[in-house]
N, C-alpha and C. Protein backbone atom coordinates (compact mmCIF):
# COMPACT_ATOMS: atom_id res chain seq x y z
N UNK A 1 31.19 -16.55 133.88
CA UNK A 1 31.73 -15.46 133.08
C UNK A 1 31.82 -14.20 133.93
N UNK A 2 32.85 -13.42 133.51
CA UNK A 2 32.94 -11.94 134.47
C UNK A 2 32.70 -10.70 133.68
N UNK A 3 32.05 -9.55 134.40
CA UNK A 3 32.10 -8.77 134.16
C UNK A 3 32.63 -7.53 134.86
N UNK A 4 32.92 -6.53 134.38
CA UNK A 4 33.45 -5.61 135.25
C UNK A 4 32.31 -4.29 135.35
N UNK A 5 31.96 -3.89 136.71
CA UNK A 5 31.04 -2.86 136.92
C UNK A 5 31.82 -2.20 137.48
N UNK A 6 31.51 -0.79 137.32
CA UNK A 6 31.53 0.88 137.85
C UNK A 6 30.44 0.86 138.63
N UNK A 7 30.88 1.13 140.18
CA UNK A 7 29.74 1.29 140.96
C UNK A 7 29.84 3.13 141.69
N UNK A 8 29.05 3.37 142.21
CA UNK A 8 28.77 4.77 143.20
C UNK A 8 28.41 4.45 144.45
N UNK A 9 29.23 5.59 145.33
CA UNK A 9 28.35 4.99 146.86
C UNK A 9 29.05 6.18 147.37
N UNK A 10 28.69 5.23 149.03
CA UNK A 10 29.10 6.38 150.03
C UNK A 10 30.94 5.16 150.38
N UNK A 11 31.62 5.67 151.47
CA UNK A 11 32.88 4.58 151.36
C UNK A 11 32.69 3.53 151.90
N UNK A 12 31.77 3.75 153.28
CA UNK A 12 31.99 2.12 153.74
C UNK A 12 31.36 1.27 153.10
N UNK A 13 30.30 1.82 152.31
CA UNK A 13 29.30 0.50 151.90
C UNK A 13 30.21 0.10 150.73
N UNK A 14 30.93 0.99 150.01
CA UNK A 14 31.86 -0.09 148.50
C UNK A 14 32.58 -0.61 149.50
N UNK A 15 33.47 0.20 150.12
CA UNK A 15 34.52 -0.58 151.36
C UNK A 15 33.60 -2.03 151.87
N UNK A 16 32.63 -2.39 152.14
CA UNK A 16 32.29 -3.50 152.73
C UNK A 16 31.94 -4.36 151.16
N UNK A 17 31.68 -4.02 150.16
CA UNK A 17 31.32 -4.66 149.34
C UNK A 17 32.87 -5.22 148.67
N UNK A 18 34.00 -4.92 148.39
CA UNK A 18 35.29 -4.85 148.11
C UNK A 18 35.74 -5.89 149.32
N UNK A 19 35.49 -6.04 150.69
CA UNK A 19 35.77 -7.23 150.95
C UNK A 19 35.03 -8.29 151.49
N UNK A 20 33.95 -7.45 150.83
CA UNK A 20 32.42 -9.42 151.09
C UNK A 20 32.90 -10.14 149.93
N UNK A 21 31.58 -10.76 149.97
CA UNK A 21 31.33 -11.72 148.27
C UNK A 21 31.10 -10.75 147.15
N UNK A 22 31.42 -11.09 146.35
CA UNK A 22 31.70 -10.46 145.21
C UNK A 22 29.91 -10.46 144.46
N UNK A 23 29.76 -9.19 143.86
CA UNK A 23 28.20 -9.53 143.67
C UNK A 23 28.03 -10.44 142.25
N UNK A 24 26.85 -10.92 142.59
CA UNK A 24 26.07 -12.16 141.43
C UNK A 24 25.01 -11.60 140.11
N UNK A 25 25.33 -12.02 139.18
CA UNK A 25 23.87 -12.16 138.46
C UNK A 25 23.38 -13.49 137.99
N UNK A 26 22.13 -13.77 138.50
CA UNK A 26 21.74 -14.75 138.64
C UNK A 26 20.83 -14.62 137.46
N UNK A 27 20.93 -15.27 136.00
CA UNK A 27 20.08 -15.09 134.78
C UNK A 27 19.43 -15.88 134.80
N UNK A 28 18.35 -16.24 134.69
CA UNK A 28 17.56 -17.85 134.08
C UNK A 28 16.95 -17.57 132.59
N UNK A 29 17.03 -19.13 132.53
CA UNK A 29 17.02 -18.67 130.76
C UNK A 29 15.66 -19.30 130.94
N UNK A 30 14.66 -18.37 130.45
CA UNK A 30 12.69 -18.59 130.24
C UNK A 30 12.66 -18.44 128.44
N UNK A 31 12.63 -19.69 128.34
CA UNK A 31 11.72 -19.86 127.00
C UNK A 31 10.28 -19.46 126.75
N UNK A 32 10.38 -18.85 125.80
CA UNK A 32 8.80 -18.13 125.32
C UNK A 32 7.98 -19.63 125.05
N UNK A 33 6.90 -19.29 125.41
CA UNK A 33 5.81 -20.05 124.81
C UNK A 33 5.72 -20.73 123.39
N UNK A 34 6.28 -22.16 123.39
CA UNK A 34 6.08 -22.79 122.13
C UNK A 34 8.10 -22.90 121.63
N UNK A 35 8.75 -21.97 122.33
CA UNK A 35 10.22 -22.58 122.10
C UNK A 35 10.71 -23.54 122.05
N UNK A 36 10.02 -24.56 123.23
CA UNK A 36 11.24 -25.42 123.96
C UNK A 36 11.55 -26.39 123.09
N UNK A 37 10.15 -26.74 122.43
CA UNK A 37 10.47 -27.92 121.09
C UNK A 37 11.82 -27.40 120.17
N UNK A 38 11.75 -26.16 119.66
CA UNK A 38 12.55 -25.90 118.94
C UNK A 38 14.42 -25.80 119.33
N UNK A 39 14.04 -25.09 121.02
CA UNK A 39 15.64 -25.33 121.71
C UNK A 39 15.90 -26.59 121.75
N UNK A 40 15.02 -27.37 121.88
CA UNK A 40 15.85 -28.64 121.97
C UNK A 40 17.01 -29.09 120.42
N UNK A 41 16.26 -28.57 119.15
CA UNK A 41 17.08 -28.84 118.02
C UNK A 41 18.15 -28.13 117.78
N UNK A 42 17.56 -26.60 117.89
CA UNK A 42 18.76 -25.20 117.34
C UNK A 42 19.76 -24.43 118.45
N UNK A 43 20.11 -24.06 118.25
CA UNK A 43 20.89 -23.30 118.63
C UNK A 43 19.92 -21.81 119.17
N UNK A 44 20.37 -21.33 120.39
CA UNK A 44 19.78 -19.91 120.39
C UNK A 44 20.24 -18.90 120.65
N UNK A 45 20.13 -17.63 120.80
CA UNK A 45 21.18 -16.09 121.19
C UNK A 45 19.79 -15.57 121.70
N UNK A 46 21.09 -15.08 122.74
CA UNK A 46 20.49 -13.43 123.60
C UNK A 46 21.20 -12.58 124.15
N UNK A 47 20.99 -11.02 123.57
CA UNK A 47 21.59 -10.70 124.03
C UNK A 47 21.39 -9.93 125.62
N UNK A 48 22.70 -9.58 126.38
CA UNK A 48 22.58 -9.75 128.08
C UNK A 48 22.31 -7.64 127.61
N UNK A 49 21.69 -7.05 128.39
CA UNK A 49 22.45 -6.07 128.26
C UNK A 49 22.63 -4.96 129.61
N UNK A 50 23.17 -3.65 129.68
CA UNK A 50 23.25 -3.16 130.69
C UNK A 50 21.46 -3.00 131.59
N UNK A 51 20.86 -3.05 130.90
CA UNK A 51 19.30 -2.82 131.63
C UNK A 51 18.97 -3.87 132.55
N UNK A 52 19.21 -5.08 131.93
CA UNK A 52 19.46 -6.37 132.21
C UNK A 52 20.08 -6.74 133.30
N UNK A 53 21.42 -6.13 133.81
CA UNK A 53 22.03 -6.57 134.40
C UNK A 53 22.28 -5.56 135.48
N UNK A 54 21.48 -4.28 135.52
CA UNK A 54 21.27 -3.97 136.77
C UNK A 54 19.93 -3.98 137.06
N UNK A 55 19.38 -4.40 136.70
CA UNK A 55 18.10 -5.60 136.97
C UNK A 55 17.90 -6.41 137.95
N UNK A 56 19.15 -7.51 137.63
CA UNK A 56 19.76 -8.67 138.09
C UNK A 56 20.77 -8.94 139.09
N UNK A 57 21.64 -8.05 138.97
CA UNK A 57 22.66 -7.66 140.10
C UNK A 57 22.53 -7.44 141.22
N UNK A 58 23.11 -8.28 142.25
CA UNK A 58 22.93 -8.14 143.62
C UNK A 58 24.05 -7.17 144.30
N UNK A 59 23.19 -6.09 144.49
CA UNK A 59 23.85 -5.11 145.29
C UNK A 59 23.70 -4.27 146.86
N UNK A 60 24.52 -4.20 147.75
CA UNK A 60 23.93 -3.36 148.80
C UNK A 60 22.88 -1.96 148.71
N UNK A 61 22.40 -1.44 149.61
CA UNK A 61 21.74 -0.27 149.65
C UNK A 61 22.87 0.48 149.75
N UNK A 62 22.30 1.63 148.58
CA UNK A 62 23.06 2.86 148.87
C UNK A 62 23.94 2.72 147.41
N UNK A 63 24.11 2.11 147.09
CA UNK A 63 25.76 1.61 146.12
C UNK A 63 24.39 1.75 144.60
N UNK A 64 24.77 2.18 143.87
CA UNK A 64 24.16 2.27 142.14
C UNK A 64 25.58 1.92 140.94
N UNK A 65 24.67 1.24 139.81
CA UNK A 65 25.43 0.79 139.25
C UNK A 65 25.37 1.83 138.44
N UNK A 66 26.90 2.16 137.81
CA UNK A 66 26.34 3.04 136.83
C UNK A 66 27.29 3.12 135.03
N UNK A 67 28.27 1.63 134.77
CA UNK A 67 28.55 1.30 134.11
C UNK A 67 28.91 -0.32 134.20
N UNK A 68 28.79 -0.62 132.88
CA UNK A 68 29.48 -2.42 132.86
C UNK A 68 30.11 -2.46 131.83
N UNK A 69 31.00 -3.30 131.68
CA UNK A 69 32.23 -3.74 130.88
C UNK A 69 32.24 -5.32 130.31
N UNK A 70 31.73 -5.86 129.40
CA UNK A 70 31.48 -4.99 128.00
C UNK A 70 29.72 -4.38 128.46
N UNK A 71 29.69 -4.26 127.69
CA UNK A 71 28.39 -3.18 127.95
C UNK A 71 27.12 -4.09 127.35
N UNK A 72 27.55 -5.40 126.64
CA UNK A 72 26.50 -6.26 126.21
C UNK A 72 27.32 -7.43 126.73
N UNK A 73 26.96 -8.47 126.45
CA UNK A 73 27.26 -10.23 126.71
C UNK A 73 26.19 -10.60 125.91
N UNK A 74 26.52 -11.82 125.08
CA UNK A 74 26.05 -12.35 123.98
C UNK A 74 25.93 -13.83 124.56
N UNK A 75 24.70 -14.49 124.43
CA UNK A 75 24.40 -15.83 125.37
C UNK A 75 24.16 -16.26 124.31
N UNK A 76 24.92 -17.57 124.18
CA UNK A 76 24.53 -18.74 123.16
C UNK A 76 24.14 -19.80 123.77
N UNK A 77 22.74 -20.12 123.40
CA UNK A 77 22.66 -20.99 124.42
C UNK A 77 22.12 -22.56 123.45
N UNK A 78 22.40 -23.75 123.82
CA UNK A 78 22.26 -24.82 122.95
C UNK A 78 22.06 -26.16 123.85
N UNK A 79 21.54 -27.17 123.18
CA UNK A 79 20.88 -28.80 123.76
C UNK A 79 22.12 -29.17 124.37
N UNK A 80 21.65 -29.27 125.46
CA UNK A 80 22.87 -30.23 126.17
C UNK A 80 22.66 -31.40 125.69
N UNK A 81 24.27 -31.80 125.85
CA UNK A 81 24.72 -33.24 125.28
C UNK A 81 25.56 -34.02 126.12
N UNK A 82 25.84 -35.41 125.83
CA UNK A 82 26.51 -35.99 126.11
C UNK A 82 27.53 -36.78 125.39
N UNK A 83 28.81 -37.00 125.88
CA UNK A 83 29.91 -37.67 124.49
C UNK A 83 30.94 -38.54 125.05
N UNK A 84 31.47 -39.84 124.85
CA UNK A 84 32.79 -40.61 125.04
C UNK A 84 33.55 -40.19 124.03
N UNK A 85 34.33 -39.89 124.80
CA UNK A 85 35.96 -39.17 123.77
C UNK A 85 37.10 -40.38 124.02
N UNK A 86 38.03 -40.65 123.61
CA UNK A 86 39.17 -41.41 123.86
C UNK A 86 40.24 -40.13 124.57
N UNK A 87 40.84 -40.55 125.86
CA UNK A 87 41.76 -40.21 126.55
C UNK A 87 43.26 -39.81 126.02
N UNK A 88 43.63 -38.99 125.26
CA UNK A 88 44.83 -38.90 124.67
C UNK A 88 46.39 -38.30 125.84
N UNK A 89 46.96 -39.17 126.00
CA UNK A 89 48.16 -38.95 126.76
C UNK A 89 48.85 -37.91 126.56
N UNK A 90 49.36 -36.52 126.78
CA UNK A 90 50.21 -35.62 126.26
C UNK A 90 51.69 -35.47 127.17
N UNK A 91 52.85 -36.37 127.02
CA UNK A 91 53.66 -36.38 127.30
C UNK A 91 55.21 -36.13 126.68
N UNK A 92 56.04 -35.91 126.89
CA UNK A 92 57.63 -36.18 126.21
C UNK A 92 58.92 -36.87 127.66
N UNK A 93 58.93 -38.10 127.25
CA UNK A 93 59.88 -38.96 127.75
C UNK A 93 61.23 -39.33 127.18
N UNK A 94 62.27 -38.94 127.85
CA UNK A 94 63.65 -38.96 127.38
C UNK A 94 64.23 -40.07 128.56
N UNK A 95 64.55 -41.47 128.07
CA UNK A 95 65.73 -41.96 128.84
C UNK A 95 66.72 -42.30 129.17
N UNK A 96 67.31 -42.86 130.33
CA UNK A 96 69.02 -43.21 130.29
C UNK A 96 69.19 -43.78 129.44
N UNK A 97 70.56 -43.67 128.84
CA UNK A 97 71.23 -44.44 127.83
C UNK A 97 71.16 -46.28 128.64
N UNK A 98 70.50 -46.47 127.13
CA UNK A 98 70.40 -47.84 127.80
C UNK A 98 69.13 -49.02 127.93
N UNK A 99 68.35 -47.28 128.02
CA UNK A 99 66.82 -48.00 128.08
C UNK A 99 66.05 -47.33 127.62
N UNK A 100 64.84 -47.78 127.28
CA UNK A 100 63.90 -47.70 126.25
C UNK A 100 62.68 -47.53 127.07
N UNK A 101 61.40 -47.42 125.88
CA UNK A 101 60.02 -48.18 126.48
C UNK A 101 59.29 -49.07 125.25
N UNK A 102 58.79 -50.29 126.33
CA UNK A 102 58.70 -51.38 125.60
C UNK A 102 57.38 -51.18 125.62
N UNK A 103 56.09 -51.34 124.58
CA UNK A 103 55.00 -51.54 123.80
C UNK A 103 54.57 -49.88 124.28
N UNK A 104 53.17 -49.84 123.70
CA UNK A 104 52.44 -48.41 124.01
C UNK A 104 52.39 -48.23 125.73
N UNK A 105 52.19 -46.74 125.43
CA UNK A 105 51.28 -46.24 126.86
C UNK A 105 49.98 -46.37 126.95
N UNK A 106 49.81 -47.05 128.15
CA UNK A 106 48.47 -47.34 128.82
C UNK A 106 47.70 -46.34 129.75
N UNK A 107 46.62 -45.56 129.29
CA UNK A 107 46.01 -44.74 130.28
C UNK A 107 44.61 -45.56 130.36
N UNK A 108 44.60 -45.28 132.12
CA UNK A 108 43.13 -46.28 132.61
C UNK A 108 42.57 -44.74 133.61
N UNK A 109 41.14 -44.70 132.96
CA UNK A 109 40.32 -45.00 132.04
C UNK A 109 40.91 -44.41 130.84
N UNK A 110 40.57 -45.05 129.61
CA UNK A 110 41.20 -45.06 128.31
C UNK A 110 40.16 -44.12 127.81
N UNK A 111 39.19 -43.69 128.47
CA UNK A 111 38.09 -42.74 127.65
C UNK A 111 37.15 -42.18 129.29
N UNK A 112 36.93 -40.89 128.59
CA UNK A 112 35.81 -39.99 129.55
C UNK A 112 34.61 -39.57 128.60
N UNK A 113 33.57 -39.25 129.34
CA UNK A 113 32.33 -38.82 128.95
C UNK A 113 32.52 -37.19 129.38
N UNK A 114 32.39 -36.58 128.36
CA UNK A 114 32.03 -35.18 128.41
C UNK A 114 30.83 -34.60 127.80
N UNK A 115 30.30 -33.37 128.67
CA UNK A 115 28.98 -32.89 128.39
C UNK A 115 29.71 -31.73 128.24
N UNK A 116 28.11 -30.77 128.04
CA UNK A 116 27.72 -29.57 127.45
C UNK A 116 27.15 -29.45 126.05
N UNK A 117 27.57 -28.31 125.29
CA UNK A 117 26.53 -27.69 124.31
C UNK A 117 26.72 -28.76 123.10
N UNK A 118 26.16 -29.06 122.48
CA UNK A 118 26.07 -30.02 121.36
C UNK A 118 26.78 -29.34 120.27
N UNK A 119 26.63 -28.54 120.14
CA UNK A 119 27.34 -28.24 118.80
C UNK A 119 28.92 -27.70 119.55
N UNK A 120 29.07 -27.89 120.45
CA UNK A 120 30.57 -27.55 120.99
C UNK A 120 31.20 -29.38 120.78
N UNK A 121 30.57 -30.10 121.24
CA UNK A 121 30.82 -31.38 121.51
C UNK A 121 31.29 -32.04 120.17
N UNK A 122 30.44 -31.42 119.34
CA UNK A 122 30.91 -32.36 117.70
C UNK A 122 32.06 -31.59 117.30
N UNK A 123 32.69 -30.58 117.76
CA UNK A 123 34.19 -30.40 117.31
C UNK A 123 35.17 -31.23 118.04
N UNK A 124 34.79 -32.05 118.96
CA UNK A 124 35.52 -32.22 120.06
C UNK A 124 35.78 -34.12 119.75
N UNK A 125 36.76 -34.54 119.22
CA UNK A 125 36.85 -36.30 119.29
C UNK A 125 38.21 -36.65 120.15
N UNK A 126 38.57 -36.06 120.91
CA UNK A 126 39.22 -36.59 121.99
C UNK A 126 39.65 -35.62 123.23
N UNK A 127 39.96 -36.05 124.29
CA UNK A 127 40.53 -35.12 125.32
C UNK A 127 41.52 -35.46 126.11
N UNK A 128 42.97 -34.61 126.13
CA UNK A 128 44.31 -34.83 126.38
C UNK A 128 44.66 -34.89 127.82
N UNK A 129 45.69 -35.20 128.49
CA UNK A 129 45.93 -34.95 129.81
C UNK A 129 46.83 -33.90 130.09
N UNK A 130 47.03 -33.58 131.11
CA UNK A 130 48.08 -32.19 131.29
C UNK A 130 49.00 -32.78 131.20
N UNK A 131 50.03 -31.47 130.66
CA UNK A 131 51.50 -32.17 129.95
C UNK A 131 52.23 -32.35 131.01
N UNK A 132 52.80 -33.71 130.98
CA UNK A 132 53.91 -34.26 131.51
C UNK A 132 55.12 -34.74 130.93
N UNK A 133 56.28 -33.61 131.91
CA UNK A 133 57.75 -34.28 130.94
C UNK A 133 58.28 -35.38 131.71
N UNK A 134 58.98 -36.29 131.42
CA UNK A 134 59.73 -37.69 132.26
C UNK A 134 61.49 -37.43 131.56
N UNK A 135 61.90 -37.72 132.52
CA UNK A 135 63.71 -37.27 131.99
C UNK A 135 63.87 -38.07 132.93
N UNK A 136 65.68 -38.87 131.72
CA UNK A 136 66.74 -39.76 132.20
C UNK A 136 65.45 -40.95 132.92
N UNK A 137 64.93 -42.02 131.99
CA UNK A 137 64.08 -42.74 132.91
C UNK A 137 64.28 -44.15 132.69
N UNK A 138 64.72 -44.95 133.61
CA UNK A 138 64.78 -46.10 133.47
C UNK A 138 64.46 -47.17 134.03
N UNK A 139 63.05 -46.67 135.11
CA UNK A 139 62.22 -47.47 135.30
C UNK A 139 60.64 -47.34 135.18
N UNK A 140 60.22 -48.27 135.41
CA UNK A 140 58.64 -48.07 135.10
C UNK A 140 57.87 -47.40 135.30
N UNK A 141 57.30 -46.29 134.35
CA UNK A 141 56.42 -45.16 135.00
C UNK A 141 55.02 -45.68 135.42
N UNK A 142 54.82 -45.47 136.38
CA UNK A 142 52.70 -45.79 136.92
C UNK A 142 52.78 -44.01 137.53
N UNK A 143 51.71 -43.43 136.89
CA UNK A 143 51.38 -42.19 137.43
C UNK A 143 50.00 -41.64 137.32
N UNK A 144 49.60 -41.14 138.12
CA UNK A 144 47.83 -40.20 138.24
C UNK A 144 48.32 -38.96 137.12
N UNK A 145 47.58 -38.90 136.57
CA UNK A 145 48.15 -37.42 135.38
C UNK A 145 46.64 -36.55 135.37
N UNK A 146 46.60 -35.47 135.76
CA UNK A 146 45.03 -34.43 135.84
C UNK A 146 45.05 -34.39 134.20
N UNK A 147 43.54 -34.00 133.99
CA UNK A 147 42.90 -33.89 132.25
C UNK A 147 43.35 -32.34 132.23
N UNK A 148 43.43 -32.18 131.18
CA UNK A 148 43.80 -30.97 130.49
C UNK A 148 42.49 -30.09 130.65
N UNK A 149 42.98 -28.83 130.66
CA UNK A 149 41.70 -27.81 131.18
C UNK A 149 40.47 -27.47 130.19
N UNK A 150 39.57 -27.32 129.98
CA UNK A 150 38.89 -27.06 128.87
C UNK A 150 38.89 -25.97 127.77
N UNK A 151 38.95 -26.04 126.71
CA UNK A 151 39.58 -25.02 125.65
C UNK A 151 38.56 -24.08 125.15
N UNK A 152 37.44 -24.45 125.80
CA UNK A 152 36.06 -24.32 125.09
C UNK A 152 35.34 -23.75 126.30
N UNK A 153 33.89 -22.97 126.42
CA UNK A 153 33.42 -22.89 127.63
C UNK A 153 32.65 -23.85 127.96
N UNK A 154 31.93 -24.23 129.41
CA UNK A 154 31.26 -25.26 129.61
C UNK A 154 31.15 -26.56 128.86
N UNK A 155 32.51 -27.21 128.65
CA UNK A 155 32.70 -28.51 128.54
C UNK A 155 33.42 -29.63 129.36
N UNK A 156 32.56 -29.80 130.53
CA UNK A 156 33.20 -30.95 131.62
C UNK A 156 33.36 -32.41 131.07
N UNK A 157 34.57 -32.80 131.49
CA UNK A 157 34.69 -34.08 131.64
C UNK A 157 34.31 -34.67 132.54
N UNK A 158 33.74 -36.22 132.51
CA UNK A 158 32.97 -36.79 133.90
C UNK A 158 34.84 -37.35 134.56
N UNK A 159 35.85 -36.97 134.15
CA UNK A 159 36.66 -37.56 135.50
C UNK A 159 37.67 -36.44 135.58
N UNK A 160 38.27 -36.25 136.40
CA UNK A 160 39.75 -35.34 136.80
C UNK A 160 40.76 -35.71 136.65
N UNK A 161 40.71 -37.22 136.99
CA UNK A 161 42.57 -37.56 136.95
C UNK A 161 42.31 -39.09 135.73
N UNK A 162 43.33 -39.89 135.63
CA UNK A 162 43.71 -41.09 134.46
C UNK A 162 44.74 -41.20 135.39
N UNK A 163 45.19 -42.66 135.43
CA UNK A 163 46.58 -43.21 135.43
C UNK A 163 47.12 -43.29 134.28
N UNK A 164 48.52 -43.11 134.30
CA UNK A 164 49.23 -43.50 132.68
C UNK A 164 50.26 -44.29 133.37
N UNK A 165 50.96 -45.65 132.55
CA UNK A 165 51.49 -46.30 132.43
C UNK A 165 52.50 -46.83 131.66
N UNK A 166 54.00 -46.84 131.61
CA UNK A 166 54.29 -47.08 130.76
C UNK A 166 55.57 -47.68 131.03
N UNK A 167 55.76 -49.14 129.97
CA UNK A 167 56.35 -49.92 130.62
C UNK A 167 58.25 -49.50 129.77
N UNK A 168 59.25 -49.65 131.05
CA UNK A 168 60.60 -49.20 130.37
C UNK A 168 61.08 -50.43 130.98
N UNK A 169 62.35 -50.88 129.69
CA UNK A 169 63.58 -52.05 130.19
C UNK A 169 64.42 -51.63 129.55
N UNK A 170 65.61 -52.39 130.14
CA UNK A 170 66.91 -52.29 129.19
C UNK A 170 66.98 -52.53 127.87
N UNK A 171 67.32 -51.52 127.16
CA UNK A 171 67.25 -51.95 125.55
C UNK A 171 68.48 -52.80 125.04
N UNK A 172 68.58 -53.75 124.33
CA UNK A 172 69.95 -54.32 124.02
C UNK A 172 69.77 -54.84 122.36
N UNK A 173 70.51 -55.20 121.59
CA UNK A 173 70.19 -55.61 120.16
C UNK A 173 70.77 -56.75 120.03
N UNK A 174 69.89 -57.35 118.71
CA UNK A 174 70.07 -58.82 118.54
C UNK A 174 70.43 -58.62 117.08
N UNK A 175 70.97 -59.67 116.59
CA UNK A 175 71.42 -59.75 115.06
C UNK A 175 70.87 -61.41 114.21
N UNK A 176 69.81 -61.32 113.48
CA UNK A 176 69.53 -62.41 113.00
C UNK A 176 70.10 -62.90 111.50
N UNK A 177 70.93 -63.93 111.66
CA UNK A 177 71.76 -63.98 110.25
C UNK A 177 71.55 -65.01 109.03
N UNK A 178 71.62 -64.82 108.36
CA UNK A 178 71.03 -65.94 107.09
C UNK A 178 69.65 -66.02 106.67
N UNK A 179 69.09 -64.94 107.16
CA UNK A 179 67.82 -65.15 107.29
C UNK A 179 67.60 -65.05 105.12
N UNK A 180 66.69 -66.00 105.02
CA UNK A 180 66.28 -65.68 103.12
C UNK A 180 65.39 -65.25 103.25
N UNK A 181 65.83 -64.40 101.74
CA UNK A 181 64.92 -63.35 101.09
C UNK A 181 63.40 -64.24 100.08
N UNK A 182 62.33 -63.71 100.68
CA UNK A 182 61.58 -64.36 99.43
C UNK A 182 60.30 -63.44 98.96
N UNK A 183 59.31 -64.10 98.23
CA UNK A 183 58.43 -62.80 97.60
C UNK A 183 57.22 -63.49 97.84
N UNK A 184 56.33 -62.80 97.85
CA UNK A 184 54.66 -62.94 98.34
C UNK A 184 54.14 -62.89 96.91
N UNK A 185 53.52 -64.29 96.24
CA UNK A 185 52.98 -63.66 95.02
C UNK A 185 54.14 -63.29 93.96
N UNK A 186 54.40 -63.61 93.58
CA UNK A 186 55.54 -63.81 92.75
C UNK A 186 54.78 -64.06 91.28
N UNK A 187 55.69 -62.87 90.23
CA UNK A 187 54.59 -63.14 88.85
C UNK A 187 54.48 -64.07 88.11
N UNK A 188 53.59 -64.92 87.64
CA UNK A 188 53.40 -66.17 87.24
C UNK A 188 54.46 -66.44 85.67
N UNK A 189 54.91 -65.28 84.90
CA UNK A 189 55.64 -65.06 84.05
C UNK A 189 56.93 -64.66 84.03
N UNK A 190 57.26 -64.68 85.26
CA UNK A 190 58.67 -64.04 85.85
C UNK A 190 59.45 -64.87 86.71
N UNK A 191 60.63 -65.24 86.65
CA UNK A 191 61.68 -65.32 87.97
C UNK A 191 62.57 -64.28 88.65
N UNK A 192 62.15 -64.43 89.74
CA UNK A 192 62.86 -63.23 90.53
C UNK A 192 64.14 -63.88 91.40
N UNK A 193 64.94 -63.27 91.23
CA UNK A 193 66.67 -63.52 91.56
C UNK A 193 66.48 -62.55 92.72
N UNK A 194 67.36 -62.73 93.65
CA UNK A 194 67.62 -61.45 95.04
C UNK A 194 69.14 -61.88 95.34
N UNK A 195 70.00 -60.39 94.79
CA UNK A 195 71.01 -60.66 95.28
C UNK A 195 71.42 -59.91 96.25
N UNK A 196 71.91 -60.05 97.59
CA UNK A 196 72.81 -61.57 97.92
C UNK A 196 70.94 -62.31 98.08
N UNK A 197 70.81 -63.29 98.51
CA UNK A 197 69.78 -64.60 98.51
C UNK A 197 69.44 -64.40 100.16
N UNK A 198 70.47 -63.92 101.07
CA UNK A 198 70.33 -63.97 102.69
C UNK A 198 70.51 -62.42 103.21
N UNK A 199 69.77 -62.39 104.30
CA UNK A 199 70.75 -60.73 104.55
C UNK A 199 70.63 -60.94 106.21
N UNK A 200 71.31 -60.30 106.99
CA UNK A 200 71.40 -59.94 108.47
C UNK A 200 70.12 -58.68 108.70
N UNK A 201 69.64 -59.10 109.91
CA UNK A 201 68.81 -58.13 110.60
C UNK A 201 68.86 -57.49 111.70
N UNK A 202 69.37 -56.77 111.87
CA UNK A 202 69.90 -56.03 113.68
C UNK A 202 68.67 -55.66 114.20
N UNK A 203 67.92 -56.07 115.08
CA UNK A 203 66.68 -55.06 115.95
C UNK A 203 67.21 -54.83 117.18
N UNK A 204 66.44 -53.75 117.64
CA UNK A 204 66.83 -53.10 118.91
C UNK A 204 65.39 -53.14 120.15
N UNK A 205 65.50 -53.43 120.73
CA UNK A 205 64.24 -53.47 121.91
C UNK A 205 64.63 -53.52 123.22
N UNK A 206 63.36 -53.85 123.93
CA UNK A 206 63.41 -54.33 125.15
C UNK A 206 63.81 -56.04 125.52
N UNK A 207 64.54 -56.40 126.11
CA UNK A 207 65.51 -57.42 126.31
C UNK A 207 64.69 -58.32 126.82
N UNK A 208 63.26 -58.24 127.25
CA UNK A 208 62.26 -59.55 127.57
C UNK A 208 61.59 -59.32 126.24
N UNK A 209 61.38 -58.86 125.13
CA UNK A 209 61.14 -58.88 124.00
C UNK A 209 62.10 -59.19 123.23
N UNK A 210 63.13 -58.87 123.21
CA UNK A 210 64.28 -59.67 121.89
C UNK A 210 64.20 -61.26 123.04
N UNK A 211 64.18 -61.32 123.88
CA UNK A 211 64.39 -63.01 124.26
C UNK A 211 63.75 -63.81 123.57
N UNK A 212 62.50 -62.83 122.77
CA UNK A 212 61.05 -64.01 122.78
C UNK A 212 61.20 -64.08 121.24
N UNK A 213 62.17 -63.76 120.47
CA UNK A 213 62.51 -63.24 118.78
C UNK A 213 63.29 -64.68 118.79
């Protein structure tokens, strides 16, 4: 997380601080005596504040802090967890006239394990990949696709990338004719008539799938 400080000095020392490392606060979170049982169940807050954090702040000699932005930080802090989510694909595929895609998309691994705060985690039942568009496509996509960034703070996924897969052929249509009409369960007090008695069926697919119709 960032904050923004107002510092004082003489020039070279901000001048050298402006192009070192940028300064740190290094917080550790110390549970009082008799907490930890309880952090492990609830949820907890603290707040950060300016006393706090020029306290904590690593700064050269000479240089004083003498404002921060926001002027508090609010720490929620909660049980780490662990979670398997299912891998959700986020794509839009448009192809040549002509061709299609034949059954679902396949992403391997089909699921990641993500950590962090527990009560962040139970809003969370799946995680998407970065959006990918595919145009005019008429052959087989195999691709590495990166996970989508986190929406939330401190919620890693255990992987970075997924393959997605997805299989395209020539689409062509078949017409099945005469096929009869009939009924499932039919009422034991009734005859049921269907007129016409036959009807035609046009499907449209992938052309190693209508072969197998």
């Amino acid at each position: 997380r960032m904050l923004r400080l107002r510092l004082r000095g003489e020039g070279w020392p901000l001048a050298a601080l402006m192009l070192g490392s940028k300064p740190e606060i290094v917080y550790p979170v110390v549970l009082s005596s008799g907490s930890e049982g309880v952090f492990r169940r609830v949820r907890m807050s603290h707040m950060l504040t300016f006393a706090e954090v020029a306290e904590r702040v690593s700064l050269r000699p000479g240089i004083t802090l003498i404002a921060v932005q926001p002027d508090s930080l609010l720490l929620e802090l909660d049980r780490f967890a662990r979670k398997r989510v299912p891998v959700i694909p986020d794509f839009a595929i448009s192809f040549r006239e002509g061709y299609g895609q034949s059954g679902p998309a396949v992403v391997v691994p089909d699921s990641v394990t993500i950590s962090g705060a527990a009560s962040v985690l139970a809003g969370i039942d799946d995680w998407k990949t970065a959006r990918q568009v595919f145009s005019d496509v008429r052959v087989p996509i195999d691709v590495d696709l990166g996970l989508a960034g986190s929406e939330v703070y401190d919620v890693t996924p255990s992987a970075e990338r997924v393959r997605l897969s997805i299989t395209v052929e020539p689409f062509a249509e078949k017409a099945f004719n005469g096929l009869v009409v009939d009924i499932l369960e039919p009422p034991a007090d009734r005859e049921v008539i269907f007129l016409p008695p036959k009807i035609e069926v046009v499907v449209r697919g992938g052309i190693k799938r209508l072969s197998n119709l």
